[in-house]
Protein backbone atom coordinates (compact mmCIF):
# COMPACT_ATOMS: atom_id res chain seq x y z
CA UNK A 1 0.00 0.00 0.00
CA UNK A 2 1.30 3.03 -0.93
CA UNK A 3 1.90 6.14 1.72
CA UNK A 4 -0.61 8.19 0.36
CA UNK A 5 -3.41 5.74 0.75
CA UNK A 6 -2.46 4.92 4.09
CA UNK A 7 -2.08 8.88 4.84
CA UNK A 8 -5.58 9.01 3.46
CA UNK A 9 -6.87 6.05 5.62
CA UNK A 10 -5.40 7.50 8.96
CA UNK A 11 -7.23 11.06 8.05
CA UNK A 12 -10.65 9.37 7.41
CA UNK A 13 -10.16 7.13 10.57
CA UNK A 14 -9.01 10.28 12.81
CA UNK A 15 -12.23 12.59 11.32
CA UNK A 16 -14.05 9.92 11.92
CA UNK A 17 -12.79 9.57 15.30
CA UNK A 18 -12.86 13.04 16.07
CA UNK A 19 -16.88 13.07 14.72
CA UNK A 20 -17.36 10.45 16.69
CA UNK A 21 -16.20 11.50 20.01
CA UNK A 22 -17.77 15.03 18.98
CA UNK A 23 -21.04 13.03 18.94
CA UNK A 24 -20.20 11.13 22.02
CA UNK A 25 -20.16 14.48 24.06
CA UNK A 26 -23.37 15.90 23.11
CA UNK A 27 -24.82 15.91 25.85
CA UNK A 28 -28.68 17.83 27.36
CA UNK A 29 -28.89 19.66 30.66
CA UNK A 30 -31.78 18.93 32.95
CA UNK A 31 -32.56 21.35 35.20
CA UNK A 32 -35.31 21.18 37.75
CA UNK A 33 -37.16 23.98 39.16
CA UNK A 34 -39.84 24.78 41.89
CA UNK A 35 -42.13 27.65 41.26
CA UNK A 36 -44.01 28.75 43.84
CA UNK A 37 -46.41 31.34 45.42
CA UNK A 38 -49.86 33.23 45.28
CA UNK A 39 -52.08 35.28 42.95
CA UNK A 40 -49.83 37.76 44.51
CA UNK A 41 -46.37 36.45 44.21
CA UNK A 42 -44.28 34.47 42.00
CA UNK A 43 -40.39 32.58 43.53
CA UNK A 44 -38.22 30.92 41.49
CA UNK A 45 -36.17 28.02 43.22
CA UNK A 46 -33.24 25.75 41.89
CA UNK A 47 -33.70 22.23 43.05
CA UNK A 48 -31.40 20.38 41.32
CA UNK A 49 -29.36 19.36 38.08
CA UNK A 50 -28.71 16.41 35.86
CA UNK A 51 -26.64 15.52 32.72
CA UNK A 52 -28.34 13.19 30.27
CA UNK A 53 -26.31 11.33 27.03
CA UNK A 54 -27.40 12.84 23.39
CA UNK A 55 -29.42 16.65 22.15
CA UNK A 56 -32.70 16.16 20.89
CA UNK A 57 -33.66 19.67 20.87
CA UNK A 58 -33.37 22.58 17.98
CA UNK A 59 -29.57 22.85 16.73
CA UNK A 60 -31.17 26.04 14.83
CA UNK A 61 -32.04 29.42 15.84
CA UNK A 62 -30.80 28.43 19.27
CA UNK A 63 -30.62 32.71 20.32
CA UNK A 64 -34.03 33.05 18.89
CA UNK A 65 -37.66 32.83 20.65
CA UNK A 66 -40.84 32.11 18.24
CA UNK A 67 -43.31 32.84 20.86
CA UNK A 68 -42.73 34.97 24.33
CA UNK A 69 -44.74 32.59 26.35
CA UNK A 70 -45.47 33.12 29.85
CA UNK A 71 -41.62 32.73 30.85
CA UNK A 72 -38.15 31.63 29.46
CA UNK A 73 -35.33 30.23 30.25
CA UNK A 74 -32.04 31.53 28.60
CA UNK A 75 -28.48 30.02 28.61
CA UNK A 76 -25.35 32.45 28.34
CA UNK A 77 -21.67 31.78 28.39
CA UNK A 78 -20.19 33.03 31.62
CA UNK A 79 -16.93 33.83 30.20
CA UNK A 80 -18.28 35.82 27.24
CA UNK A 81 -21.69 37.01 27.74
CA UNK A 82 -22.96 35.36 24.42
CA UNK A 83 -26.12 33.49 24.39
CA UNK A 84 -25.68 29.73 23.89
CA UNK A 85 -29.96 29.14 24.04
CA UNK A 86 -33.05 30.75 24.63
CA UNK A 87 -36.54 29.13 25.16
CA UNK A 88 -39.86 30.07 26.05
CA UNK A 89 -43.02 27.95 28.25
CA UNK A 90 -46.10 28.58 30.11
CA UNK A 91 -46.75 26.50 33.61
CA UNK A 92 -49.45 25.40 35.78
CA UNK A 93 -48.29 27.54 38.11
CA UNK A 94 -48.90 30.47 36.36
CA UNK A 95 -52.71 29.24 35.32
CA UNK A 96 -52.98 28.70 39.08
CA UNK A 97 -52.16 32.04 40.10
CA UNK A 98 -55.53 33.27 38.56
CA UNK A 99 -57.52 31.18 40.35
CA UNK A 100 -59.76 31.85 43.46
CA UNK A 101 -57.85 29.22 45.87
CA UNK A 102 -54.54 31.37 44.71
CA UNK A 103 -55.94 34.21 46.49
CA UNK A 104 -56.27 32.71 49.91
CA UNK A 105 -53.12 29.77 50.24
CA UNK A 106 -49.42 29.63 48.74
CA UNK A 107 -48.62 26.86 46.37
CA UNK A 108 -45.45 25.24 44.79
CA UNK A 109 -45.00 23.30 41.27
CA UNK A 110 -42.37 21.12 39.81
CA UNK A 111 -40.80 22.74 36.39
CA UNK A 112 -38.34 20.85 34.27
CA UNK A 113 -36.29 22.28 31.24
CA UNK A 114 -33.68 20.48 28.72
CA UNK A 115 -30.76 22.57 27.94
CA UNK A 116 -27.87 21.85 25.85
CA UNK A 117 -25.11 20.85 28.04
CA UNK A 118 -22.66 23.77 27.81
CA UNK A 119 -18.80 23.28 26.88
CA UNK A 120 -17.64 25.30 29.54
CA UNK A 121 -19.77 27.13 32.32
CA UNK A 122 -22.80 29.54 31.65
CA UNK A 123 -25.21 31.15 33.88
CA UNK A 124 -28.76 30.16 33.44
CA UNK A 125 -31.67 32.82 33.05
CA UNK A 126 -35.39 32.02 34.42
CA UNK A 127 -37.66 34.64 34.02
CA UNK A 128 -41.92 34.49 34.67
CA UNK A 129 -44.15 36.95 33.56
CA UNK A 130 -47.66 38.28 34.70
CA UNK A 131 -50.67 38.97 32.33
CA UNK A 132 -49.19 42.04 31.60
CA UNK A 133 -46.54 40.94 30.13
CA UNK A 134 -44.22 42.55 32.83
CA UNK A 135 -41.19 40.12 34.52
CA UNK A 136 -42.81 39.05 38.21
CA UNK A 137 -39.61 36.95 39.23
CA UNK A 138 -36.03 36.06 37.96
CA UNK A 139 -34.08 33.57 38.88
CA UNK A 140 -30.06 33.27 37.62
CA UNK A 141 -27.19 30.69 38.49
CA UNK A 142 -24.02 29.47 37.15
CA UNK A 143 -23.91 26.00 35.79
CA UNK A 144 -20.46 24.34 35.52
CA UNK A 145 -20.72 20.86 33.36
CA UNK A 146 -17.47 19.69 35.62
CA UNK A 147 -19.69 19.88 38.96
CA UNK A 148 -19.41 16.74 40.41
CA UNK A 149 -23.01 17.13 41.47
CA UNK A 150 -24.62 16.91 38.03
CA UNK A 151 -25.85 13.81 38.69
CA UNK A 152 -25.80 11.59 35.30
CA UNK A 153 -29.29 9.92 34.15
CA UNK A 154 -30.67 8.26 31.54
CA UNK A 155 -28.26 5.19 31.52
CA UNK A 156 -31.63 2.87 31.49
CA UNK A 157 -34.36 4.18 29.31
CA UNK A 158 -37.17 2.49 28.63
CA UNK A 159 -38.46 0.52 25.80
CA UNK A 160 -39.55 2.34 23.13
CA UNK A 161 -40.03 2.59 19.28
CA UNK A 162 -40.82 4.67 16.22
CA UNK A 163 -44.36 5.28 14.78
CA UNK A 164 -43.17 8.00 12.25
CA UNK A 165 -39.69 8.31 11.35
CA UNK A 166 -39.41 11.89 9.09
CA UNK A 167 -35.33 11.57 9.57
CA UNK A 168 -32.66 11.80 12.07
CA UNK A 169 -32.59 13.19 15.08
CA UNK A 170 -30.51 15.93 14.42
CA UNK A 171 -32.69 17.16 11.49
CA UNK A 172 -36.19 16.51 12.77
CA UNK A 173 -38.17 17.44 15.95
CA UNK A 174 -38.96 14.72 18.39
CA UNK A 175 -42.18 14.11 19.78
CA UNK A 176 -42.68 11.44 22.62
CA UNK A 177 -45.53 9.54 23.32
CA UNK A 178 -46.30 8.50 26.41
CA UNK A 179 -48.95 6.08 27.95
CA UNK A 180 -50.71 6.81 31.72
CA UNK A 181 -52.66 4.22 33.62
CA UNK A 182 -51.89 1.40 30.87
CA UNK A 183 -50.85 -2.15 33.06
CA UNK A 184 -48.04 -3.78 31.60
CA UNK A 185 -50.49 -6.27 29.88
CA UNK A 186 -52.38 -3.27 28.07
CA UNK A 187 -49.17 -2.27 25.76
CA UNK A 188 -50.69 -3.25 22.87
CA UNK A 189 -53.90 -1.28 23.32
CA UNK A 190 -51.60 1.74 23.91
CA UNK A 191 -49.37 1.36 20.77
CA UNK A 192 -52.84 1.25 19.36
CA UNK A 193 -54.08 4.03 20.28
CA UNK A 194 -51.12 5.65 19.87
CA UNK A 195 -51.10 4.86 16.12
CA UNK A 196 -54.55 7.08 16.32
CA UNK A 197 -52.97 9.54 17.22
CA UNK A 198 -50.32 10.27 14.87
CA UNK A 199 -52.51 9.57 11.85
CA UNK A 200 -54.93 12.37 13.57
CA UNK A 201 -52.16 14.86 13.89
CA UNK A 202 -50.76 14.18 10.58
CA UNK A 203 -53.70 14.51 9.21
CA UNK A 204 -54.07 18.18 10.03
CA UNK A 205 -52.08 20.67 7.93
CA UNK A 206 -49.41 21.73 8.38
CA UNK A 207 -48.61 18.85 10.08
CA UNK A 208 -49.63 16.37 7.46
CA UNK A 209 -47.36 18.27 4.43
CA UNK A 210 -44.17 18.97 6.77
CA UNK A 211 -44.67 15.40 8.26
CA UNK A 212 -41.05 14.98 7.39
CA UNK A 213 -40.12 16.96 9.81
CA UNK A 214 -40.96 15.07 12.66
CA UNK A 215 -39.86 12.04 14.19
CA UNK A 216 -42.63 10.33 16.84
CA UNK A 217 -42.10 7.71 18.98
CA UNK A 218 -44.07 5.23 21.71
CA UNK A 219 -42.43 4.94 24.52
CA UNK A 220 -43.36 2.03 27.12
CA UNK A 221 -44.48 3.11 30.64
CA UNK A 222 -46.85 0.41 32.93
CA UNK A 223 -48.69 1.73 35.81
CA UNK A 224 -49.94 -0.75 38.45
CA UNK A 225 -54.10 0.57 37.75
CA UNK A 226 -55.48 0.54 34.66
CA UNK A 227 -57.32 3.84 34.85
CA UNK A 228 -56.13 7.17 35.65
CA UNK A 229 -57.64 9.31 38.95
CA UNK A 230 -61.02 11.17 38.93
CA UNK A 231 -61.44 12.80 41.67
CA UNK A 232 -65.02 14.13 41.35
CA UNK A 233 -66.19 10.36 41.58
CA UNK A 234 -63.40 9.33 44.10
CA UNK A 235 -61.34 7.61 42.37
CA UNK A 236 -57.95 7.72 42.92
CA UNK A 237 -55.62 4.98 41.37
CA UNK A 238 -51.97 4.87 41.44
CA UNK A 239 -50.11 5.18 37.60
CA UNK A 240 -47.17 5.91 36.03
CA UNK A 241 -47.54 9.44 36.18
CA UNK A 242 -50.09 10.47 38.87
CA UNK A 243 -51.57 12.60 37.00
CA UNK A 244 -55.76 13.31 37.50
CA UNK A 245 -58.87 14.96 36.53
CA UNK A 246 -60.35 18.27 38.38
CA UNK A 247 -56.98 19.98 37.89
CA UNK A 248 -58.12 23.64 39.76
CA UNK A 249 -61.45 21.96 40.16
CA UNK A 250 -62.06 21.78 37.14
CA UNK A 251 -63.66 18.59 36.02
CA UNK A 252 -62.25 18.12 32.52
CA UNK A 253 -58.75 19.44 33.49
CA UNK A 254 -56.55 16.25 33.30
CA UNK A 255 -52.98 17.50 34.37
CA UNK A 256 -50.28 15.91 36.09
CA UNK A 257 -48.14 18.09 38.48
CA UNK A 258 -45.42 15.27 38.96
CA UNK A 259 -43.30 16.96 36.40
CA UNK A 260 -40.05 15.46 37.76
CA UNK A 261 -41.52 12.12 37.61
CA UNK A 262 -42.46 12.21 33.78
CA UNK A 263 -39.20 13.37 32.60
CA UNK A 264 -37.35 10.41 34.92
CA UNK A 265 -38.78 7.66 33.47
CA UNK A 266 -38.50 9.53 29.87
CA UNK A 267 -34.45 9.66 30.71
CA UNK A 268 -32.60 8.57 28.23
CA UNK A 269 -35.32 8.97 25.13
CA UNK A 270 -34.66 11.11 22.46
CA UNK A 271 -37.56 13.57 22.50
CA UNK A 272 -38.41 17.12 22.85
CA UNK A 273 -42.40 17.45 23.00
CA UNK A 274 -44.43 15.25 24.82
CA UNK A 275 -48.01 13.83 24.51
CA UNK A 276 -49.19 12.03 27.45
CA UNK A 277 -52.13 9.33 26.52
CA UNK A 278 -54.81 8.76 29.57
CA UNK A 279 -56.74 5.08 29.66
CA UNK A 280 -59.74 6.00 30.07
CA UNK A 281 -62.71 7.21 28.54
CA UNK A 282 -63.63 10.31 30.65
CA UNK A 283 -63.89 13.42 28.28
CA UNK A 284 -60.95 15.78 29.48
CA UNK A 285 -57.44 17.28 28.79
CA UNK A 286 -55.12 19.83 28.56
CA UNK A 287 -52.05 21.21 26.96
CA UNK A 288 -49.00 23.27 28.60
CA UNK A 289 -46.60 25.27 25.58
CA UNK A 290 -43.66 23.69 25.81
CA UNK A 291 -44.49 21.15 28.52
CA UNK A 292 -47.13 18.96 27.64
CA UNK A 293 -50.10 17.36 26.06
CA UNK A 294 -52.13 15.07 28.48
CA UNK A 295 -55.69 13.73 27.00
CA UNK A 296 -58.34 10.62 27.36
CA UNK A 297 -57.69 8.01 24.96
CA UNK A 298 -61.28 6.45 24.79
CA UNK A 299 -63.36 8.93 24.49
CA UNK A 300 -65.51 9.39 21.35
CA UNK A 301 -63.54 12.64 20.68
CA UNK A 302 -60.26 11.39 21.85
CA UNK A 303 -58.97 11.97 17.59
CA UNK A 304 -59.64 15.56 17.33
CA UNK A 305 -58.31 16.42 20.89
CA UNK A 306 -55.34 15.30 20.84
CA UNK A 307 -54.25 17.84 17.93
CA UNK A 308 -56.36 20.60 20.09
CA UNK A 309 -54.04 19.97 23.09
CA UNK A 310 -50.94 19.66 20.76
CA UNK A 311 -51.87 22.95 19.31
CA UNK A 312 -51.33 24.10 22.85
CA UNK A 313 -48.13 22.32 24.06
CA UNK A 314 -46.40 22.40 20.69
CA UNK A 315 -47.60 25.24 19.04
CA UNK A 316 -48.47 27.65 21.72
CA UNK A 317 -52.10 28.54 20.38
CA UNK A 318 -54.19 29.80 22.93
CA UNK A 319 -58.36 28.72 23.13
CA UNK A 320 -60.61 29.68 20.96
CA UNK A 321 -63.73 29.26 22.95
CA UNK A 322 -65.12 31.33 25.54
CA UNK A 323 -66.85 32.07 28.61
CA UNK A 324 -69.23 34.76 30.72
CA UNK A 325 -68.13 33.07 34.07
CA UNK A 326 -64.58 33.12 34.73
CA UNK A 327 -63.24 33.83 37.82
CA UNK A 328 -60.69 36.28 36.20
CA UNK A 329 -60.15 37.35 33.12
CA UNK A 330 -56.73 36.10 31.52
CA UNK A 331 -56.15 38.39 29.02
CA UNK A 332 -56.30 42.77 29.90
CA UNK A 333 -57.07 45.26 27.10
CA UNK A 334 -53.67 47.21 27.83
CA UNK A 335 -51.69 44.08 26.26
CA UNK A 336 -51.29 42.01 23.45
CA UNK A 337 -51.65 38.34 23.58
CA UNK A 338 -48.36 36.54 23.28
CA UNK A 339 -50.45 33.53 21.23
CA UNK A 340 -50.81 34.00 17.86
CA UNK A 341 -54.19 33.02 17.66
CA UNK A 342 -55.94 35.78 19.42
CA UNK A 343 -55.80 39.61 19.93
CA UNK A 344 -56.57 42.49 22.13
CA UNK A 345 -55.99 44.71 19.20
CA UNK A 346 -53.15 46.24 20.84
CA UNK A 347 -50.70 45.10 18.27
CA UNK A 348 -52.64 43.69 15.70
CA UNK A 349 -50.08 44.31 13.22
CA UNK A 350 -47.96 41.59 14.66
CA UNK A 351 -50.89 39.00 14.09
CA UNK A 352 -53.20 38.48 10.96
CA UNK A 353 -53.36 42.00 10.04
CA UNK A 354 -51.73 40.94 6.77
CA UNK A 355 -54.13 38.37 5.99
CA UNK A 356 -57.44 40.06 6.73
CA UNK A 357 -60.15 40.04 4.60
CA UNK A 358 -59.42 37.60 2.21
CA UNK A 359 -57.75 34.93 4.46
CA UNK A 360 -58.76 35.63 7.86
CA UNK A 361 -61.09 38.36 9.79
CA UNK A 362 -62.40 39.04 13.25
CA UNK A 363 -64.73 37.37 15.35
CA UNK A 364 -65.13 38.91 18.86
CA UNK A 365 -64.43 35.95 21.77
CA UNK A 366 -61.54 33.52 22.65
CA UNK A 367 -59.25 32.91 25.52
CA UNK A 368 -62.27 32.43 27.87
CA UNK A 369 -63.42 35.84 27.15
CA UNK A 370 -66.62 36.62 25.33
CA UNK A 371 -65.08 40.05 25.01
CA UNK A 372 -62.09 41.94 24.50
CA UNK A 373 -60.58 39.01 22.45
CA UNK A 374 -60.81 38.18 18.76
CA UNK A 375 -59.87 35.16 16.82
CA UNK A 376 -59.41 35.16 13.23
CA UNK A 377 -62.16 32.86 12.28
CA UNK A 378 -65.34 31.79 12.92
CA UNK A 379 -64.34 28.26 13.75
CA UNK A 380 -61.32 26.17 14.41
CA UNK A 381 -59.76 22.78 15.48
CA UNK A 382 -58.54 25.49 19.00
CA UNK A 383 -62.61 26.32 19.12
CA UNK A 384 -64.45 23.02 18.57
CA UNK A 385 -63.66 19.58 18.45
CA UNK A 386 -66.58 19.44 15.20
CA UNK A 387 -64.50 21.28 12.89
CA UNK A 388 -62.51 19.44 10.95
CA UNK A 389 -59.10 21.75 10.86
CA UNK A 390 -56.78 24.26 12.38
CA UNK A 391 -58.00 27.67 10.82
CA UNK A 392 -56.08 29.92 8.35
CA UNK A 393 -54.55 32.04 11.02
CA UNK A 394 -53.39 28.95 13.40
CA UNK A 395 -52.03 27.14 10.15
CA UNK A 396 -49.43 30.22 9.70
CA UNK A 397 -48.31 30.25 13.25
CA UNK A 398 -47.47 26.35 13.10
CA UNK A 399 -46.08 26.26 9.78
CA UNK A 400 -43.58 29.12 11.18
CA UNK A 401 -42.75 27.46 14.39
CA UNK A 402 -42.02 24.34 12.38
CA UNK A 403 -39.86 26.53 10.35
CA UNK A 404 -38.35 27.81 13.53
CA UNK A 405 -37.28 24.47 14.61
CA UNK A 406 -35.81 22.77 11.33
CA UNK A 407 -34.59 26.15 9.46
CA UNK A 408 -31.68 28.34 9.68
């Protein structure tokens, strides 16, 4: 052999080394928070840290937010002040605060974010905001990935498979999904009703065209009942993820709070979004931007939920229906909605302005309020489960924030 080949051979087998062990140190940051407080006030507290093997997140438009949310979390390098990551999320917590029982006790929530494990350390950025829009509490720390207190995870995940493959990893975002109150002999029913829905998602544009963007996969989780708690008959049953009905008391609210507790037994699973399935067929749900989906499998209108709630937890849309009882109104006339769905009118230029008349218009109720808030059609997949789509105006936002994730 002459030198030049073997040169050649010992470069390809050294870039392929260095790729390798390049790939070999990617590496997400788990870092687990408790929120806590009144309708009053909001405290941010740092629990604790782990290190998990492998990225699933965005590798684009890492700096950038699509939505504002309700809070966000933002990575910088210590050293140099530039920002590494920046995402945005709306909690429990925060729905809780504008409740009645928020007024008169002080509450505390689990939070859990994935962060890409920085090279060297950073100082990490939480930030909550009020109705208004306004920053209500801040939290900041330094994370060093050489503490020897990073506790390391993940080493065990468990079974799991792909429904829809659109590509690799690195290219695609990952969606989990995730069964609650399924025994260990009931697998099969929940890879089965799984399988519903994806094809229900996908079946919605602009899911169903840019299908290639996502990868979705089943991941295998028994519980010891084979039902999940409701309380307003009391039931309460113990599952994989403790999660129950009557969430603020209110009956169709299926939540869990155990937020710690999901993302353990998810350790080591390459995902980013998560859609919780429920065994049982209790109507109910609910959907948390850039937390969760959690919804009733055998219910009649289990299909056309499921993409409701994922229009929440993916896609940050708010509700299009509404109310003339709420306890308090969620949205003020002096702001602008972060969602993209709805508007105060306060900066309508930055929602479907641009698409109005022949595309969208303005119908006058949505995010629980029968006034003050307009959605951009009459009817939607966010309004109703009966119609059959996500309308004009919703369709734009999620095309973009697929966009956001898979584009430069």
């Amino acid at each position: 052999m002459s030198w030049y080949r073997l040169r050649s051979k010992i470069t390809l087998a050294l870039a392929l080394a260095l790729a390798c062990d390049a790939c070999a140190q990617e590496r997400t940051l788990r870092v687990n928070y408790t929120f806590s407080g009144n309708s009053k006030e909001s405290h941010i507290y740092l629990d604790d840290l782990n290190v998990i093997d492998g990225w699933a997140g965005r590798r684009v438009n890492m700096k950038d937010l699509y939505l504002e949310g309700n809070g966000q979390i933002t990575m910088t390098d210590e050293a140099t002040g530039d920002t590494l990551y920046r995402n945005s999320f709306s909690t429990l917590f925060q729905e809780w605060q504008n409740t009645e029982e928020a007024t008169k006790v002080d509450r505390s929530f689990e939070n859990v974010y994935l962060l890409p494990m920085p090279e060297r350390k950073a100082v990490v950025e939480v930030k909550l905001t009020d109705n208004y829009n306004k920053v209500v509490a801040t939290l900041r720390h330094t994370v060093d990935p050489e503490d020897i207190l990073i506790r390391k995870i993940g080493q065990n995940p468990p079974k799991w498979k792909y429904l829809h493959q659109g590509g690799s990893t690195e290219k695609c975002i990952d969606v989990v999904i995730v069964p609650e109150g399924y025994t260990a002999d009931e697998m099969d029913l929940f890879y089965k009703d799984a399988g519903i829905a994806v094809n229900s998602l996908l079946s919605h544009e602009p899911f169903k065209t840019m299908q290639d963007r996502f990868n979705i996969i089943a991941v295998e989780l028994a519980s010891k009942d084979g039902e999940v708690s409701v309380p307003l008959k009391g039931l309460w049953t113990e599952t994989a993820l403790s999660s129950h009905f009557s969430t603020f008391y209110s009956d169709r609210y299926l939540t869990t709070l155990r937020l710690r507790q999901l993302h353990d037994k998810l350790a080591g699973v390459p995902y980013e979004h998560i859609i919780i399935l429920a065994n049982t067929d209790v109507y109910g749900g609910g959907g948390i931007f850039n937390s969760y989906t959690l919804t009733t499998a055998h219910h009649a209108q289990f299909a056309p939920v499921v993409v409701h709630e994922f229009g929440h937890s993916f896609g940050g849309l708010a509700d299009e229906y509404f109310y003339d009882d709420q306890y308090e109104q969620y949205y003020n006339s002096e702001t602008e909605p972060w969602e993209p769905n709805i508007t105060t009118k306060v900066d309508f230029d930055s929602k479907w302005k641009d698409m109005m008349p022949d595309k969208a218009g303005l119908y006058e109720g949505g995010g629980y309020m029968s006034k003050g808030v307009w959605r951009g059609s009459f009817d939607c997949r966010m309004k109703t489960n009966k119609y059959p789509e996500f309308c004009p105006v919703c369709q734009r936002s999620l095309e973009r924030i697929i966009r956001f994730y898979t584009e430069e």
